[in-house]
N, C-alpha and C. Protein backbone atom coordinates (compact mmCIF):
# COMPACT_ATOMS: atom_id res chain seq x y z
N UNK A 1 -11.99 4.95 -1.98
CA UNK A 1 -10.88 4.67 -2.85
C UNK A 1 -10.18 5.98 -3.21
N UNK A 2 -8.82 6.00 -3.23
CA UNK A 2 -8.09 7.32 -3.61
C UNK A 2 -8.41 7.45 -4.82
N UNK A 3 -8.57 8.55 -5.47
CA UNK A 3 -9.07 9.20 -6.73
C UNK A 3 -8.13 10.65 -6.20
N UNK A 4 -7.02 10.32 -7.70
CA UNK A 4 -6.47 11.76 -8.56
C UNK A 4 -7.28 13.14 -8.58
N UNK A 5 -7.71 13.81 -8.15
CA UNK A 5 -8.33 14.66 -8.02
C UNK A 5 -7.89 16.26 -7.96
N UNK A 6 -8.06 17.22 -8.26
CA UNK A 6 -7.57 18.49 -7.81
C UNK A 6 -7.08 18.83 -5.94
N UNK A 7 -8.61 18.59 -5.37
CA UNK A 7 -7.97 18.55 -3.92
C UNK A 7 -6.50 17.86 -3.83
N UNK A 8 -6.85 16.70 -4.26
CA UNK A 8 -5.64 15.52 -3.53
C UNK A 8 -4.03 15.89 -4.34
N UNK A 9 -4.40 16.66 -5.58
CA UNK A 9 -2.98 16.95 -6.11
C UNK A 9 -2.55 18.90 -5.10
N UNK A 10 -3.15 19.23 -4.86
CA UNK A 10 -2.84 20.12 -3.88
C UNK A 10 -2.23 20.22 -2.58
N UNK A 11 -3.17 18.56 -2.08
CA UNK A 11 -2.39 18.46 -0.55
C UNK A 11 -0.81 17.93 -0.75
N UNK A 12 -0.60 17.05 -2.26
CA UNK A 12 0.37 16.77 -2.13
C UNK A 12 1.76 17.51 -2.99
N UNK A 13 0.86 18.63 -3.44
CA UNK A 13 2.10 20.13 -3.50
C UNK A 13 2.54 19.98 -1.96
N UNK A 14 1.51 20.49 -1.30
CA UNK A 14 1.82 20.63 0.20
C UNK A 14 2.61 19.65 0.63
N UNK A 15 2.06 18.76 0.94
CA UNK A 15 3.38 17.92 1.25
C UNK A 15 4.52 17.97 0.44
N UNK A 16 4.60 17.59 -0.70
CA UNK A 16 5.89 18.47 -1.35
C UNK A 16 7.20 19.38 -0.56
N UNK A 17 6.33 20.65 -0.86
CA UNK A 17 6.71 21.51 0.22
C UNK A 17 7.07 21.48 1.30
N UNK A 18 6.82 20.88 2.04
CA UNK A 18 6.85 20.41 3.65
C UNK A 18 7.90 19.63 3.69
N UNK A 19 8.14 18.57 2.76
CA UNK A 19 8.74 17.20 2.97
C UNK A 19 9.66 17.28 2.48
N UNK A 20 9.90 17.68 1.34
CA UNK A 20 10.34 17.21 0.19
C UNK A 20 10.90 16.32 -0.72
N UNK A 21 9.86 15.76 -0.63
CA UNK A 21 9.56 14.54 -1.58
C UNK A 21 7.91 14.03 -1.93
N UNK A 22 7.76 13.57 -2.89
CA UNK A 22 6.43 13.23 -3.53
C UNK A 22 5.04 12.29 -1.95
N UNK A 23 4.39 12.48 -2.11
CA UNK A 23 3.59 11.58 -1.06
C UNK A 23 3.58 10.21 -1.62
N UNK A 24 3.76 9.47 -0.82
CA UNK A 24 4.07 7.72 -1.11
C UNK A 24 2.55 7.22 -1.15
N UNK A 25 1.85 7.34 -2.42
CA UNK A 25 0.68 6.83 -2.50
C UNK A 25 0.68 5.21 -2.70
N UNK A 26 1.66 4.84 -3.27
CA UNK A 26 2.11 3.27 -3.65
C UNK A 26 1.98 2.81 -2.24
N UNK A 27 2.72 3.37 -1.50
CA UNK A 27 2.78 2.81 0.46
C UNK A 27 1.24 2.58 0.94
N UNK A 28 -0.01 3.05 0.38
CA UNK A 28 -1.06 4.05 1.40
C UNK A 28 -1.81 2.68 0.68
N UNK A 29 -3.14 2.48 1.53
CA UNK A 29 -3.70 1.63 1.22
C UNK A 29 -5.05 2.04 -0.10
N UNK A 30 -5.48 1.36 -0.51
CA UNK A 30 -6.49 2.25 -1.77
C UNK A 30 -7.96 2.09 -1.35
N UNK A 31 -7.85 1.83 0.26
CA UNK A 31 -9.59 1.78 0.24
C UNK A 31 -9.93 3.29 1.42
N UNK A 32 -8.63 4.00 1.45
CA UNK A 32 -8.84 5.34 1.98
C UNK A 32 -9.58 6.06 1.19
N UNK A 33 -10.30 7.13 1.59
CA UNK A 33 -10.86 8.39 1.08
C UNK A 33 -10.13 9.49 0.90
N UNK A 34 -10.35 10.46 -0.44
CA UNK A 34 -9.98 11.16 -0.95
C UNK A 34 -10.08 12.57 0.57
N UNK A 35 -10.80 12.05 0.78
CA UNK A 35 -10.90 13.48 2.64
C UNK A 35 -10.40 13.03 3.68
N UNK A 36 -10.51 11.85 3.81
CA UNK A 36 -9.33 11.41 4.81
C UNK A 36 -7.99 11.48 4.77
N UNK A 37 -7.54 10.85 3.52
CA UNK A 37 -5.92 10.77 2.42
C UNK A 37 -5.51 12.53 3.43
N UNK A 38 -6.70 13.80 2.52
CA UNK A 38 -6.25 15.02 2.68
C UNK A 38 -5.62 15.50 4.33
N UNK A 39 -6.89 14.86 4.98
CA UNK A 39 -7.07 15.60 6.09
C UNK A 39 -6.04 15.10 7.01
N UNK A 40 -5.47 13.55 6.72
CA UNK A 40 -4.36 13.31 7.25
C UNK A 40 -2.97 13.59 7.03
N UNK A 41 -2.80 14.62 5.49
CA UNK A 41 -1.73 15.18 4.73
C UNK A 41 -1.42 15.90 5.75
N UNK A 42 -2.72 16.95 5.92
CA UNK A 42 -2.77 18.70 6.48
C UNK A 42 -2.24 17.93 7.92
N UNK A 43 -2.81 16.77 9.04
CA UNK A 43 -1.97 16.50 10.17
C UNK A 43 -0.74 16.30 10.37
N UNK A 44 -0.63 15.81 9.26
CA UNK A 44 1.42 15.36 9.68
C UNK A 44 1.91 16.95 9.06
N UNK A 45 1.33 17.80 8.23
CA UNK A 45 1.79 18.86 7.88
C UNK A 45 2.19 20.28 8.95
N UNK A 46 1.00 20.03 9.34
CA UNK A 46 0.80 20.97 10.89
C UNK A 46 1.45 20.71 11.96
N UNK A 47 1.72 19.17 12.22
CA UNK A 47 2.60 18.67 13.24
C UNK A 47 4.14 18.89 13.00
N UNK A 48 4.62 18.90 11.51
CA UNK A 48 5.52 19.04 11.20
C UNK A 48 6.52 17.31 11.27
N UNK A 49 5.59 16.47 11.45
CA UNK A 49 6.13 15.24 10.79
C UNK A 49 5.98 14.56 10.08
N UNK A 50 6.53 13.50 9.47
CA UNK A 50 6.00 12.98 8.20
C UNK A 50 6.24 11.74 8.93
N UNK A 51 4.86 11.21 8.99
CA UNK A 51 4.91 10.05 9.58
C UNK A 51 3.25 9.12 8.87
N UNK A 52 3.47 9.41 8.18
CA UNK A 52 2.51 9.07 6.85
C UNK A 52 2.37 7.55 6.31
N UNK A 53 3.33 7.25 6.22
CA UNK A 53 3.21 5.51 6.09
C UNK A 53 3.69 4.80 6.75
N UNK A 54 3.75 5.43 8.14
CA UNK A 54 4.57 4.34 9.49
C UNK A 54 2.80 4.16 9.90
N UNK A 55 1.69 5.73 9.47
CA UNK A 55 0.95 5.09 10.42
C UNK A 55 -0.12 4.12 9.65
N UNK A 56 -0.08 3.79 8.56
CA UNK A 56 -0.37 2.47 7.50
C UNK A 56 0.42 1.37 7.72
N UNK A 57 1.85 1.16 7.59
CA UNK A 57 2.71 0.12 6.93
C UNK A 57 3.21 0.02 8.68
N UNK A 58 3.56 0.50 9.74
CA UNK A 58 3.73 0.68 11.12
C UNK A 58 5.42 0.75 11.11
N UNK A 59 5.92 1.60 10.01
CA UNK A 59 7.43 1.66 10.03
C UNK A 59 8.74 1.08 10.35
N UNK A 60 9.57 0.96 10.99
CA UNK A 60 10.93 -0.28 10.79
C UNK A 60 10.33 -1.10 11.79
N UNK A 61 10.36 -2.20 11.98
CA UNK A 61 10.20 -3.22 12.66
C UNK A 61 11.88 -4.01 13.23
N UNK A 62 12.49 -3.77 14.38
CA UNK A 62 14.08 -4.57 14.05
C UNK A 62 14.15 -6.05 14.08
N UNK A 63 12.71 -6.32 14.32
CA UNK A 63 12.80 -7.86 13.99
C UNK A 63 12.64 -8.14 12.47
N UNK A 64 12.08 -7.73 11.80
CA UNK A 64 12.04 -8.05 10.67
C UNK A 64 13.17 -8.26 9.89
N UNK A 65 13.48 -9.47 9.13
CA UNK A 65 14.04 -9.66 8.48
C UNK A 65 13.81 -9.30 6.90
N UNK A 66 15.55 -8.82 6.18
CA UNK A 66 14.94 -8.33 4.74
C UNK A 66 15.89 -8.75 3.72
């Protein structure tokens, strides 16, 4: 379960930084881990994409209706 934590408010300075904008924890599911959450921050960080809740939510769909 995600838990507020020092680590986890750090990675998401970082992302911050990187992105700029807050990390979409509302998007992310809550039965992730606080080391996973991170360790997948630091990947899209290093890659230089933010592709963070396409790979949870699986991003635009053009069939979908809204």
């Amino acid at each position: 379960m995600i838990q507020i934590d020092e680590q986890l408010l750090a990675s998401a300075e970082d992302y911050f930084q990187a992105f700029g904008h807050m990390l979409p924890l509302r998007m992310l599911p809550l039965h992730l881990s606080n080391e996973t959450l991170c360790a997948q921050i630091a990947d899209c960080i290093a890659r230089g994409k933010d592709d963070l809740t396409e790979q949870y939510c699986g991003g635009d769909d053009e069939d979908i209706l809204y």
